[in-house]
Each structure stands twice: as structure tokens, then as C-alpha cells.
Protein backbone atom coordinates (compact mmCIF):
# COMPACT_ATOMS: atom_id res chain seq x y z
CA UNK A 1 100.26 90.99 80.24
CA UNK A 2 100.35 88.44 77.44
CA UNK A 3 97.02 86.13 76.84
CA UNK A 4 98.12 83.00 78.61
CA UNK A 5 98.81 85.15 81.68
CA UNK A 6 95.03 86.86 80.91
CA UNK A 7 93.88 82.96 81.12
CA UNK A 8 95.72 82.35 84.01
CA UNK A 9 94.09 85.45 86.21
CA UNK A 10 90.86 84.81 84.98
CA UNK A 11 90.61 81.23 86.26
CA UNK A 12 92.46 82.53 89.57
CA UNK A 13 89.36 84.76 89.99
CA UNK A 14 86.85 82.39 89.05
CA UNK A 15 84.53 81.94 92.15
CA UNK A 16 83.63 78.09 91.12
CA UNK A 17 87.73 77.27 91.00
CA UNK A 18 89.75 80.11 93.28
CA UNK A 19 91.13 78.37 96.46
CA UNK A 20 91.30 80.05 99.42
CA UNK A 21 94.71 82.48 99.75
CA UNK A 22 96.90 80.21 101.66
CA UNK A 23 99.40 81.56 104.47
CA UNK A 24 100.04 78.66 106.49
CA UNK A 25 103.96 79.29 105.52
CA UNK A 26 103.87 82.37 107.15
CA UNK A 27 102.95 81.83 110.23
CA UNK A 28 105.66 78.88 111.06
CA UNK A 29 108.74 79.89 113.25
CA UNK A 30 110.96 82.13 111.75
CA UNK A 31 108.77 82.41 108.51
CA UNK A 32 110.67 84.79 105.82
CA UNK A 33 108.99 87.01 102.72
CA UNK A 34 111.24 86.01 99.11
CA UNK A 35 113.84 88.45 98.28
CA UNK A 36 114.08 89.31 94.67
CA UNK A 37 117.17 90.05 93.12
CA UNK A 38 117.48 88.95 89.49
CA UNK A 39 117.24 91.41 86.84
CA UNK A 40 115.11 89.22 84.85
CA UNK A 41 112.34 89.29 87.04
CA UNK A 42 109.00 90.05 84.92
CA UNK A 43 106.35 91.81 85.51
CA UNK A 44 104.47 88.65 85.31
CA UNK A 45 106.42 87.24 87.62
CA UNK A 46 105.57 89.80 90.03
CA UNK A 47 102.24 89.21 88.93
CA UNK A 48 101.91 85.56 89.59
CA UNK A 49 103.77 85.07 92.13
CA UNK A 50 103.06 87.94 94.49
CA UNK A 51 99.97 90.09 93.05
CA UNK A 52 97.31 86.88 92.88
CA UNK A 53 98.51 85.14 95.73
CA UNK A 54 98.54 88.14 97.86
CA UNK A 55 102.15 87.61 99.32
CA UNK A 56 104.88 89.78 100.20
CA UNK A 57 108.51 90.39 99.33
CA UNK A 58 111.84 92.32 99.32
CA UNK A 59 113.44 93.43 96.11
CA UNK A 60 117.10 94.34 96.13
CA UNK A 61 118.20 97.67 95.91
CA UNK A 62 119.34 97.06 92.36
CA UNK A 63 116.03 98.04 91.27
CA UNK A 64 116.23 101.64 92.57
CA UNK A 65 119.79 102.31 91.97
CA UNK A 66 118.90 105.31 88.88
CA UNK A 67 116.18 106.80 91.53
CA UNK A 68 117.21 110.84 91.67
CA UNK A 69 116.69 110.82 95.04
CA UNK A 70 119.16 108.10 95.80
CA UNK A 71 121.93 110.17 94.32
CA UNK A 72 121.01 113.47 95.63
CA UNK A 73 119.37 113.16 98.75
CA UNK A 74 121.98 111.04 100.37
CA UNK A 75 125.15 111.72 101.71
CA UNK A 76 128.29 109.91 100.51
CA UNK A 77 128.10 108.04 104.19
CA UNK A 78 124.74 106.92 103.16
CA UNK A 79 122.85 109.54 105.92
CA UNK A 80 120.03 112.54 104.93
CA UNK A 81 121.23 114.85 102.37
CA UNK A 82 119.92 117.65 104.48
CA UNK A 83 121.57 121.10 102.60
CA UNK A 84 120.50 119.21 99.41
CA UNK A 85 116.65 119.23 100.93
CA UNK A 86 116.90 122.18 102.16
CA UNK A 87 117.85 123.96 98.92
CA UNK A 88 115.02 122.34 97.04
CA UNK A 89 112.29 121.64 99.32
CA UNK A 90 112.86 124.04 102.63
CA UNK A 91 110.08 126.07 102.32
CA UNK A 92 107.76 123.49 101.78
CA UNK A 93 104.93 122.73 104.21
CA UNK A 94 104.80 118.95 106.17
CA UNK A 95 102.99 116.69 107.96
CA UNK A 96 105.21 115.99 111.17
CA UNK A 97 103.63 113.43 113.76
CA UNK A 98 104.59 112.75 117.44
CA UNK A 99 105.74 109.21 118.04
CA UNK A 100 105.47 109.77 121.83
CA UNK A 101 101.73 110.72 122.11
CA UNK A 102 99.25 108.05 121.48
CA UNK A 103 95.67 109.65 119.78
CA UNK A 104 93.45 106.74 119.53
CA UNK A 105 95.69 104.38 117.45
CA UNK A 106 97.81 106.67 115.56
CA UNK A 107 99.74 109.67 116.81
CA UNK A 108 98.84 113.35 116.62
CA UNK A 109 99.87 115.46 113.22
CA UNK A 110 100.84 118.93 112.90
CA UNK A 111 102.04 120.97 110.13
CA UNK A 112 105.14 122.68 110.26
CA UNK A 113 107.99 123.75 107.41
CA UNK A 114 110.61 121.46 106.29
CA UNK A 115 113.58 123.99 107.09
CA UNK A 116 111.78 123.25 110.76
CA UNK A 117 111.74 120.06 110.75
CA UNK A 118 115.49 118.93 109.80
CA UNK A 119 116.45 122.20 112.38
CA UNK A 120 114.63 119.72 114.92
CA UNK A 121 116.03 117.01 113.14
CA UNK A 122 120.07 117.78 113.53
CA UNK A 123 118.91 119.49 117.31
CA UNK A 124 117.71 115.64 117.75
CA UNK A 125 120.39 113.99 116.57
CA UNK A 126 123.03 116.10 118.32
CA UNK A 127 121.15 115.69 121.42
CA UNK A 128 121.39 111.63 121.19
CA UNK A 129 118.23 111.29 119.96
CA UNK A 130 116.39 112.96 122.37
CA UNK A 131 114.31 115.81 122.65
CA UNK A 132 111.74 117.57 124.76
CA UNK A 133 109.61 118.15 121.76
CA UNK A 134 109.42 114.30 121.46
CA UNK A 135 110.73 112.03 118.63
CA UNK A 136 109.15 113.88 115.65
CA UNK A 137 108.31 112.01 112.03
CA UNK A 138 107.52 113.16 108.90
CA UNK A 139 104.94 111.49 107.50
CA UNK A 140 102.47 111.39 104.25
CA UNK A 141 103.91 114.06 102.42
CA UNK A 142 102.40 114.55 98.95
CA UNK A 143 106.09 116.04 97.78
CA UNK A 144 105.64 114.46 93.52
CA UNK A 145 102.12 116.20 93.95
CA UNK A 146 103.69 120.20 95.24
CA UNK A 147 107.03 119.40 93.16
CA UNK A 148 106.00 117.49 89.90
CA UNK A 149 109.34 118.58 88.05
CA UNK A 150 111.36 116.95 90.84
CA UNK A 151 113.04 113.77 88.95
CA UNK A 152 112.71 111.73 92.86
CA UNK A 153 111.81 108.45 91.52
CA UNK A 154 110.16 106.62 88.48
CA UNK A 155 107.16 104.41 89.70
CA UNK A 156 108.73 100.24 89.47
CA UNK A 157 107.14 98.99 87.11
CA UNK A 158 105.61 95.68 89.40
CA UNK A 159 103.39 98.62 90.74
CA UNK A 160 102.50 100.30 87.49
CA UNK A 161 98.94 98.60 87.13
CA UNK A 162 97.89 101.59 89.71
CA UNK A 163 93.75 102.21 89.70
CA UNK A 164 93.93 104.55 92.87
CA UNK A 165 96.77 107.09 91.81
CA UNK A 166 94.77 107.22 87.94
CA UNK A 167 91.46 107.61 89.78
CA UNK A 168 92.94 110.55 91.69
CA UNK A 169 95.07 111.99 89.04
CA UNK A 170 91.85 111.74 87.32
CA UNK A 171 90.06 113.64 89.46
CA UNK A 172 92.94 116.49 90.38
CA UNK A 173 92.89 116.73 94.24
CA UNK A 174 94.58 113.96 95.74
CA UNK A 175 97.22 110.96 95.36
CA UNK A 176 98.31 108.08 97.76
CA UNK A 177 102.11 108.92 96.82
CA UNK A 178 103.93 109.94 99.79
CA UNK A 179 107.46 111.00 101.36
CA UNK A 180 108.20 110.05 104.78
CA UNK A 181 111.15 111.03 107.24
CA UNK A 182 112.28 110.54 110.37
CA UNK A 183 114.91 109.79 113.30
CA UNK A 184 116.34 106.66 114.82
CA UNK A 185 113.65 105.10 116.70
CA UNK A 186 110.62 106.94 114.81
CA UNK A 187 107.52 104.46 114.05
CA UNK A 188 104.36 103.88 112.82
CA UNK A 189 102.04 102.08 114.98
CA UNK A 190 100.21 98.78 114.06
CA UNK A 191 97.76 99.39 111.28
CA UNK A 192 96.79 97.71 107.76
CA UNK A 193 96.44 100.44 104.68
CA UNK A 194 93.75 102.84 103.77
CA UNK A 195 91.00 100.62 101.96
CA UNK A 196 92.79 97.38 102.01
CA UNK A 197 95.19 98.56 98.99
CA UNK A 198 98.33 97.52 98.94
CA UNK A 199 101.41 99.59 99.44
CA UNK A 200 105.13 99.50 98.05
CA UNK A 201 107.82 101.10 100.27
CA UNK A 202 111.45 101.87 99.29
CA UNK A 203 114.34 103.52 101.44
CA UNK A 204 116.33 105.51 100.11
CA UNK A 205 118.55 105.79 102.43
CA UNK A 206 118.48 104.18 106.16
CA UNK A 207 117.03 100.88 107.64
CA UNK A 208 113.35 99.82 108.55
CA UNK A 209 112.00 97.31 110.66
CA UNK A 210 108.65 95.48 109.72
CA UNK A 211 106.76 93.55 111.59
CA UNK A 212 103.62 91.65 108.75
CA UNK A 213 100.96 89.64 110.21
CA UNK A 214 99.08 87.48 107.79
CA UNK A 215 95.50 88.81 107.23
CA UNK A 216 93.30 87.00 110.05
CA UNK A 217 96.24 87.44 112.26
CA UNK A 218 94.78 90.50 113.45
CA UNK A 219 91.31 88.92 114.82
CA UNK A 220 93.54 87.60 117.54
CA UNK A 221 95.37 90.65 118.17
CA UNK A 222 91.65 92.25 119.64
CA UNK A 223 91.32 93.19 122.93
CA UNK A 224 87.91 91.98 124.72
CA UNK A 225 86.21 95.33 123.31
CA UNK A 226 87.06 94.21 120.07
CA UNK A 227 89.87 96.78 119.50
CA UNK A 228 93.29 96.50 117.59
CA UNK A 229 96.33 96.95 119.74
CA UNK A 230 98.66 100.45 119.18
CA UNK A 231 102.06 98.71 119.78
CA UNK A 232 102.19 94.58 119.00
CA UNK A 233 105.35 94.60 121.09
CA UNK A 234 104.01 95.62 124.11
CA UNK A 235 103.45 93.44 126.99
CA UNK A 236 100.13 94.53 127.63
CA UNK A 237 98.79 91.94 125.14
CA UNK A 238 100.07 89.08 127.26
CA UNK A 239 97.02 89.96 129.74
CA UNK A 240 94.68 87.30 128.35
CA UNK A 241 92.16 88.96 130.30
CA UNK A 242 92.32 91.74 128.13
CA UNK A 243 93.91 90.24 125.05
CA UNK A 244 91.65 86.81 124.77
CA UNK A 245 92.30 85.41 121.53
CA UNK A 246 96.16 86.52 121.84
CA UNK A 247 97.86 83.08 122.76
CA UNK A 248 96.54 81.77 118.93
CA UNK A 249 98.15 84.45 117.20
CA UNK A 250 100.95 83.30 115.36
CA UNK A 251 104.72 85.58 115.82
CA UNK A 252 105.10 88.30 113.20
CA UNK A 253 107.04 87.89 110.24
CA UNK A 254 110.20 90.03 110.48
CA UNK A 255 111.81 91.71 107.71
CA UNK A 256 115.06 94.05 108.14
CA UNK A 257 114.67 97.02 105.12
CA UNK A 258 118.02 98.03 104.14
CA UNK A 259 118.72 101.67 102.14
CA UNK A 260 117.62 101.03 98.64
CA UNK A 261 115.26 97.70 98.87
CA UNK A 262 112.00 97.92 97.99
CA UNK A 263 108.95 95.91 100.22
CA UNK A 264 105.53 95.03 98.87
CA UNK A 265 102.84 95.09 101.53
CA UNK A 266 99.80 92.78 100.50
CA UNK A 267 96.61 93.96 100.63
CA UNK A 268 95.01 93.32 103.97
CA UNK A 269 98.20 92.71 105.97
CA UNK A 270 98.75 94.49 108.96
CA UNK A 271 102.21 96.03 110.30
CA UNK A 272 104.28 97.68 112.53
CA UNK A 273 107.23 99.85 111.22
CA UNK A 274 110.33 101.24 112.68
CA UNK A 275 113.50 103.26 111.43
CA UNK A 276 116.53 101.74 112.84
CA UNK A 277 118.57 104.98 111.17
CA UNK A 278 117.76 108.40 110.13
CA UNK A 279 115.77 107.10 106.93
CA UNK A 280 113.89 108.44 104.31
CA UNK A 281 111.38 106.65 102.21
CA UNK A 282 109.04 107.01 99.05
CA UNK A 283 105.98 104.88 99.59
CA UNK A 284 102.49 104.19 97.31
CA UNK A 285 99.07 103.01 98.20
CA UNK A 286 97.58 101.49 95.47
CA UNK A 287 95.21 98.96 93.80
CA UNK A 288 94.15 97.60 91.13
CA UNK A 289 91.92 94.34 89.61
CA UNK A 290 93.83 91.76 92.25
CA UNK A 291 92.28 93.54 94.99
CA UNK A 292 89.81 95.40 94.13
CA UNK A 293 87.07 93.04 95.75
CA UNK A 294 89.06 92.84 98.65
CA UNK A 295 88.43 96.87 99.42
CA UNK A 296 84.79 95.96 98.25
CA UNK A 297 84.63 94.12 100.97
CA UNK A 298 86.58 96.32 103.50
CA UNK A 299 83.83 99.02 102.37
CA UNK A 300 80.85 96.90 103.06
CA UNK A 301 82.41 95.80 107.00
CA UNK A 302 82.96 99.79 107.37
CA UNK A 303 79.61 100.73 106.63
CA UNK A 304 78.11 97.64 108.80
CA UNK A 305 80.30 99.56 111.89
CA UNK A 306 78.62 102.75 111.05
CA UNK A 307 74.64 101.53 110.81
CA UNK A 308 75.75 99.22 114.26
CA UNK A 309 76.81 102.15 116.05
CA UNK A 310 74.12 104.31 115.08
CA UNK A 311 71.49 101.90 114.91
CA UNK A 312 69.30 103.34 117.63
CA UNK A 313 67.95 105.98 115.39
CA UNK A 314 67.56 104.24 112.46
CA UNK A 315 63.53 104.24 112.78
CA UNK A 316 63.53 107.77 113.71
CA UNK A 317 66.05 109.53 111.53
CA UNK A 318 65.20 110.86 108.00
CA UNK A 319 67.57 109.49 105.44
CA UNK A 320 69.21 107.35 107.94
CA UNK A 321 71.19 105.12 105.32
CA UNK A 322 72.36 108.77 103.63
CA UNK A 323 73.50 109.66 107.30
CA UNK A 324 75.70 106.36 107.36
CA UNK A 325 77.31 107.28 103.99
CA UNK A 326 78.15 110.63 105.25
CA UNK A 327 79.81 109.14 108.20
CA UNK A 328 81.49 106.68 106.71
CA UNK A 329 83.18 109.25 104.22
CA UNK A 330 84.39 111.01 107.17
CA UNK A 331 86.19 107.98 108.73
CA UNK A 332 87.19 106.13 105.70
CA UNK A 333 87.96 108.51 102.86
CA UNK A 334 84.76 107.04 100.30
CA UNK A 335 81.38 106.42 100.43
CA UNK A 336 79.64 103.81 97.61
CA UNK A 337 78.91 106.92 95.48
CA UNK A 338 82.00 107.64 95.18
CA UNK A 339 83.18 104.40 94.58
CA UNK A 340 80.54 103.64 91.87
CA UNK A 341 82.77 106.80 89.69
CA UNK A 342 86.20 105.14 91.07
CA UNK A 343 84.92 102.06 89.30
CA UNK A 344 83.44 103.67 85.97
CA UNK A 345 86.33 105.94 85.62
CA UNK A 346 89.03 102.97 85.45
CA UNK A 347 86.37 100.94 82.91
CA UNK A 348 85.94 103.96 80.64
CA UNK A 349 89.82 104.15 80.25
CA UNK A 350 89.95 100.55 80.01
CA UNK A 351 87.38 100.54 77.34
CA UNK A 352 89.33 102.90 75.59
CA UNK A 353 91.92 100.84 75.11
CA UNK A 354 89.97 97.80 73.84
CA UNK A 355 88.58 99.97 71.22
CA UNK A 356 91.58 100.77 69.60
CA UNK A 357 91.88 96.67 69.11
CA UNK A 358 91.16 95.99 65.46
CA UNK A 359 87.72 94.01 65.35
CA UNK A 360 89.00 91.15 63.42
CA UNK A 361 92.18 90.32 65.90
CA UNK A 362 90.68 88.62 69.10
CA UNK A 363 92.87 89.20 72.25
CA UNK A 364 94.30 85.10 71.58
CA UNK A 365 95.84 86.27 68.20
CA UNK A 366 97.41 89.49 69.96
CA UNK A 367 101.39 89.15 71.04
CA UNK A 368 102.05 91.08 73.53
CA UNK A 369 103.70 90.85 76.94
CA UNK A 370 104.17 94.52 77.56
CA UNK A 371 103.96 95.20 81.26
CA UNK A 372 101.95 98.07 80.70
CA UNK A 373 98.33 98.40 80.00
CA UNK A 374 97.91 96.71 76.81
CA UNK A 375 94.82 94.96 75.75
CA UNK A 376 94.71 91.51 77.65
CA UNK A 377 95.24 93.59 80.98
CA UNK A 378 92.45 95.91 80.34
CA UNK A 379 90.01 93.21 79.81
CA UNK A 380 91.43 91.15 83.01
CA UNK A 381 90.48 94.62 84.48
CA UNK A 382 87.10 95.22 83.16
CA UNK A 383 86.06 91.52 83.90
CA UNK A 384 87.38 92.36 87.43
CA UNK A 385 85.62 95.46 87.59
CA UNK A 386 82.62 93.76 86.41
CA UNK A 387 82.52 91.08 88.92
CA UNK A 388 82.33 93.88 91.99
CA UNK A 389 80.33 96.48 90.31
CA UNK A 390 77.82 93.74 89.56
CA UNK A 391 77.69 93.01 93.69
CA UNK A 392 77.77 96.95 94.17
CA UNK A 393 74.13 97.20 92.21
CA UNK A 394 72.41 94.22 93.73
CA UNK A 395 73.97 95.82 97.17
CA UNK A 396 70.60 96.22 99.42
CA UNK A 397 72.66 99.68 101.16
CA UNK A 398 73.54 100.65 97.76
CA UNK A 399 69.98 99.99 96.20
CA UNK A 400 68.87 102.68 98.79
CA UNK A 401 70.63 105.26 97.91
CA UNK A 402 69.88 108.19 95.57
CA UNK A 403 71.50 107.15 92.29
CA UNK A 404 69.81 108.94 89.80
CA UNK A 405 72.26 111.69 89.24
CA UNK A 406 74.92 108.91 89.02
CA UNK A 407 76.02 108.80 84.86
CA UNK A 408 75.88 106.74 82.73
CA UNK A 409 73.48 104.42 85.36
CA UNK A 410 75.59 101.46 87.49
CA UNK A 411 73.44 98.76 84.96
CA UNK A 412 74.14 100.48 81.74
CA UNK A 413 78.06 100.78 82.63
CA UNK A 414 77.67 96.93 83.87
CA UNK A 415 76.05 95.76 80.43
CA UNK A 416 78.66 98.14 78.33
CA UNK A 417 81.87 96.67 80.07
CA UNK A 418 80.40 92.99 79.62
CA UNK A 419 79.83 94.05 75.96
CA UNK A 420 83.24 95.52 75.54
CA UNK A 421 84.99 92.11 77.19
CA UNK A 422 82.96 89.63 75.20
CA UNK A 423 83.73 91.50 71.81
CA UNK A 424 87.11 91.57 72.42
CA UNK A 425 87.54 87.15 73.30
């Protein structure tokens, strides 16, 4: 990020001058996401046009043409490199889900070895894609995590600016980086990603079909309990008397995924995914100072469900609002403790970085428009982190809360990040 690019955020985020994300375009007849294919496409560009304005595209599968696992887990006719998966990663443990059986809005998981799965996998194929087990699909396998040596993929660098795989890496137990596989006709049901983060999606080999619905989209995709719909194409939501608000809801955008593109999913946007082909994907959840408010906010509406729908003993319960955080954790994956340290772990490494800035050269007088994390993007982030931890200590559910073993204290890592930004202008 290079200082006139640091400008350009900063005013984007300013609360007195942002406009309102606009997606008007995108819900027109026959709307269409850009498709990127020219080699000189910046990470600023990305940046700009995509990242702030919260839109989503298609880049061409020149950008993933050295990926490992295009060469060696695909066949020369472009299908599964099963012995090649088998060799490497057969006695590996997966997640496998069941595309025919609905539980709540997602399907059921079980876990079962790989050398399993692609045994049900050829059976499935050979059968005419049909089984009595169901169509089966491999989903949200941590594969970098159990096989870091693996050369798979190298992380685009339009997605580098990552906060949730650092916080996690950070922390040693977890990522959002994840292998999926499946059959002709597998799918995921209609959902928006975990906290609001974006995601990036890349096929390496095989053919997806997306359906994107601009966020709002979804308020008219409720039923009259207030619920989200499993399957957008079924014809259950043209009963109005059970789908209200359906008639306003503008058609999804359709995008056709061919092996080797690469999709960015906004944050906020909700979808519907099928494999037209056997296909195998890498995908990322992620985040970072563009949306980081926007899961702020997805946090606050989570823990508003929670005290609703246990608001009956609020008077009568002891530590009541700790209750909701537990709860909360359970269904969402983070509770405002936890993202309190999410937030102070990104500033501390940002801080770092602004340290090692000689005093006398302000971030104007600095060249650089490295993609990576120089200088002017770890201010934009600590000025971004500032703005929501600031709302996370005047929070009246957050002010209740225990805090005192939190280090250093949310004000003191407020005032030092402010510090740290201002020195550095």
C-alpha cells in the first residue's frame, strides 16, 4: 500500500464522508461480477476496486497456473488425480457431509478416511452418480494445517492482508484454510460466511455454480418465522404465505467457476454453491481492516439473538450477560473476550512494524507500494482497529463483562494504537 492509497482508505472509512456501499448494479437483470484477467492487475487495484467497495469478481485461471496442486492433483483430462491423493493424503482423516439430509440449514458431517472417501467416490461415479449412501462431499478440511510441507498452493496475493489466518496461526489451534471435494451435483446450501469475513475460492480442477445475493437480499429471502431458506431454488419460496417479503427480492447473480479461476466472495454476501463436475477446491475465510466493523457488527446482532431468546431469565439468572457470552461462543465460534485479543493481537504486530519506521521519515515521505504489510497498511489497520475497538469499550454488553484479567486493558491498547498512528503521520 503506497500513501496516496493510505489517503484514499482513510477518507473511504471516514464516518462524516463514507457513502453507503452501493449494489443497485447487481440486482438488474442478468447482472454480472468483473472478470479479471490482466497480469498487471495490482494489489491496489484489488484493493480499490473490490476490497472497499465490497464487490465481487472472477480472476482467470492465469493466476493459479504455478499452484502444485494444479499440476499434481489433476489428471491430464482435467478430472481428480485420485492415485496421486491417495499416495499422499490416504490416510488422512475428513470431514465428509451428506448433501441429501437436511440438519437445520446445513447438512450432517461425519468423519471418515480419505482412502474411504474417493473408494465411495469412483463407487459413485461408476454407478452414474448415484448411491445409496447419498451424494457425499468433502468439506472444510484443514489439509495445509495436517500437511504443512505439502507445496498445494501459495496464498494470491489480493488476499494476503489476512487478520483471521495470523490471529489463528497466532494462537496455534485453528485456521479458516480449507480443502473441499466432491461429486457432480454435490452443494452447499444457502449461507453467508462465518463472521461476515470474506472468502476466496479457487478450483483446481472442475466447475462451480454460484448463486451471490447482494447483502440485504437476504431480508427478503425470510420465511414468516424470520428464517433463511436451505435451497434458494426451491419452489417453496414462491408461497408468499410463507415466504412474505420474497416477490422484492431481486434474481441472484450467477457466476459459472471454471477449473483454475479464482472468486472473491464479499463480506456479507450470501450464496448457494454447486459442482457441475467432480471438482476440487482450496478456499480461505478471511478478514482484515475493510471489514472488520462489518463482523463487529455481525457480533453485536448475534449476541442480541442470544439475550432475546433467553430473555425470560434474565432477572433471575446469576451472571446472565456471562451466560449469553457462553452461548454465543457455542453458536458462533467467539465471544467479545475473545475478540478484544483478536483485535490486540493484530495491533501489537502492526505496531511492530511502525516502530521499525525511522522517527524522522513520516509515512508521506515513505515510497513504497509493496503489497505486503509495509508501513502505510499497518497504520490503515491500526486506525481501523481503532475505530471498532473504541465502540467495543463503550459497548454497554461489553462494559459488563469481567475484563480485568484482559492485558494490557481495552483503554490502554486504545490510547497506545492512537499514539502509535499519530507518531507515525
Amino acid at each position: 500500500m503506497d500513501w496516496e492509497t493510505y489517503v484514499y482508505a482513510s477518507k473511504f472509512f471516514d464516518r462524516h464522508q463514507r457513502p453507503p456501499l452501493a449494489y443497485e448494479r447487481f440486482c438488474q437483470p442478468h447482472a454480472s461480477v468483473d472478470y479479471i484477467k490482466a497480469e498487471s492487475f495490482t494489489y491496489l487495484d484489488f484493493f480499490k476496486g473490490y476490497l472497499l467497495p465490497n464487490v465481487p469478481c472472477v480472476f482467470s485461471s492465469a493466476f493459479t497456473k504455478g499452484w502444485g496442486s494444479r499440476k499434481y492433483w489433476v489428471t491430464q483430462d482435467g478430472k481428480p488425480n485420485f492415485d496421486h491423493l491417495l499416495w499422499n493424503f490416504g490416510d488422512a482423516v475428513v470431514p465428509v457431509a451428506n448433501c441429501n439430509v437436511q440438519e437445520y440449514n446445513s447438512n450432517p458431517k461425519e468423519q471418515i478416511p480419505l482412502r474411504d472417501y474417493i473408494s465411495y467416490w469412483k463407487d459413485y461415479i461408476q454407478g452414474n452418480y448415484s448411491s445409496p449412501k447419498g451424494c457425499l462431499y468433502l468439506k472444510d478440511w484443514h489439509l495445509c494445517r495436517s500437511f504443512p510441507d505439502q507445496h498445494v498452493y501459495t496464498t494470491p496475493v489480493y488476499f494476503s492482508s489476512d487478520w483471521l489466518n495470523e490471529y489463528w496461526d497466532e494462537l496455534a489451534v485453528d485456521d479458516y484454510r480449507f480443502v473441499y471435494m466432491g461429486p457432480k451435483g454435490s452443494w452447499t446450501p444457502f449461507h453467508a460466511d462465518v463472521f461476515r469475513s470474506y472468502s476466496w475460492s479457487v478450483n483446481v480442477c472442475g466447475r462451480k455454480r454460484w448463486l451471490l445475493y447482494p447483502p440485504g437480499q437476504e431480508e427478503s429471502l425470510r420465511d414468516h418465522h424470520g428464517n433463511l431458506p436451505y435451497d434458494v431454488t426451491s419452489s417453496a419460496l414462491l408461497d408468499i404465505k410463507v415466504y412474505p417479503e420474497y416477490p422484492k427480492c431481486c434474481p441472484p447473480i450467477e457466476v459459472i467457476q471454471e477449473a483454475g479461476e479464482m472468486i472473491f466472495v464479499p463480506s456479507g454476501w450470501h450464496h448457494q454453491v454447486y459442482n457441475l463436475d467432480d471438482t476440487i477446491s482450496i478456499n480461505h475465510n478471511w478478514m482484515n481492516g475493510c471489514n472488520v466493523a462489518t463482523m463487529w457488527h455481525f457480533l453485536q446482532a448475534e449476541l442480541d439473538a442470544v439475550q432475546q431468546e433467553i430473555s425470560e431469565w434474565r432477572d433471575t439468572m446469576e451472571d446472565w450477560h456471562q451466560h449469553c457470552q457462553v452461548i454465543m461462543k457455542s453458536c458462533t465460534g467467539i465471544d467479545y473476550k475473545e475478540f478484544y485479543n483478536f483485535l490486540k493481537v493484530i495491533a501489537e504486530k502492526r505496531i511492530s512494524i511502525l516502530e521499525k519506521v525511522p522517527e524522522t521519515k513520516p509515512l508521506g515521505d515513505l515510497c513504497s507500494d509493496s503489497p505486503g504489510l509495509g508501513p502505510h497498511h499497518a497504520a490503515f489497520d491500526l486506525s481501523r482497529i481503532a475505530d471498532v475497538l473504541a465502540s467495543l469499550i463503550t459497548n454497554p454488553d461489553f462494559q459488563k463483562l469481567e475484563t480485568d484479567e484482559l492485558s494490557p486493558p481495552p483503554e490502554d491498547l486504545f490510547n497506545n494504537l492512537k499514539e502509535k498512528v499519530n507518531a507515525s503521520l
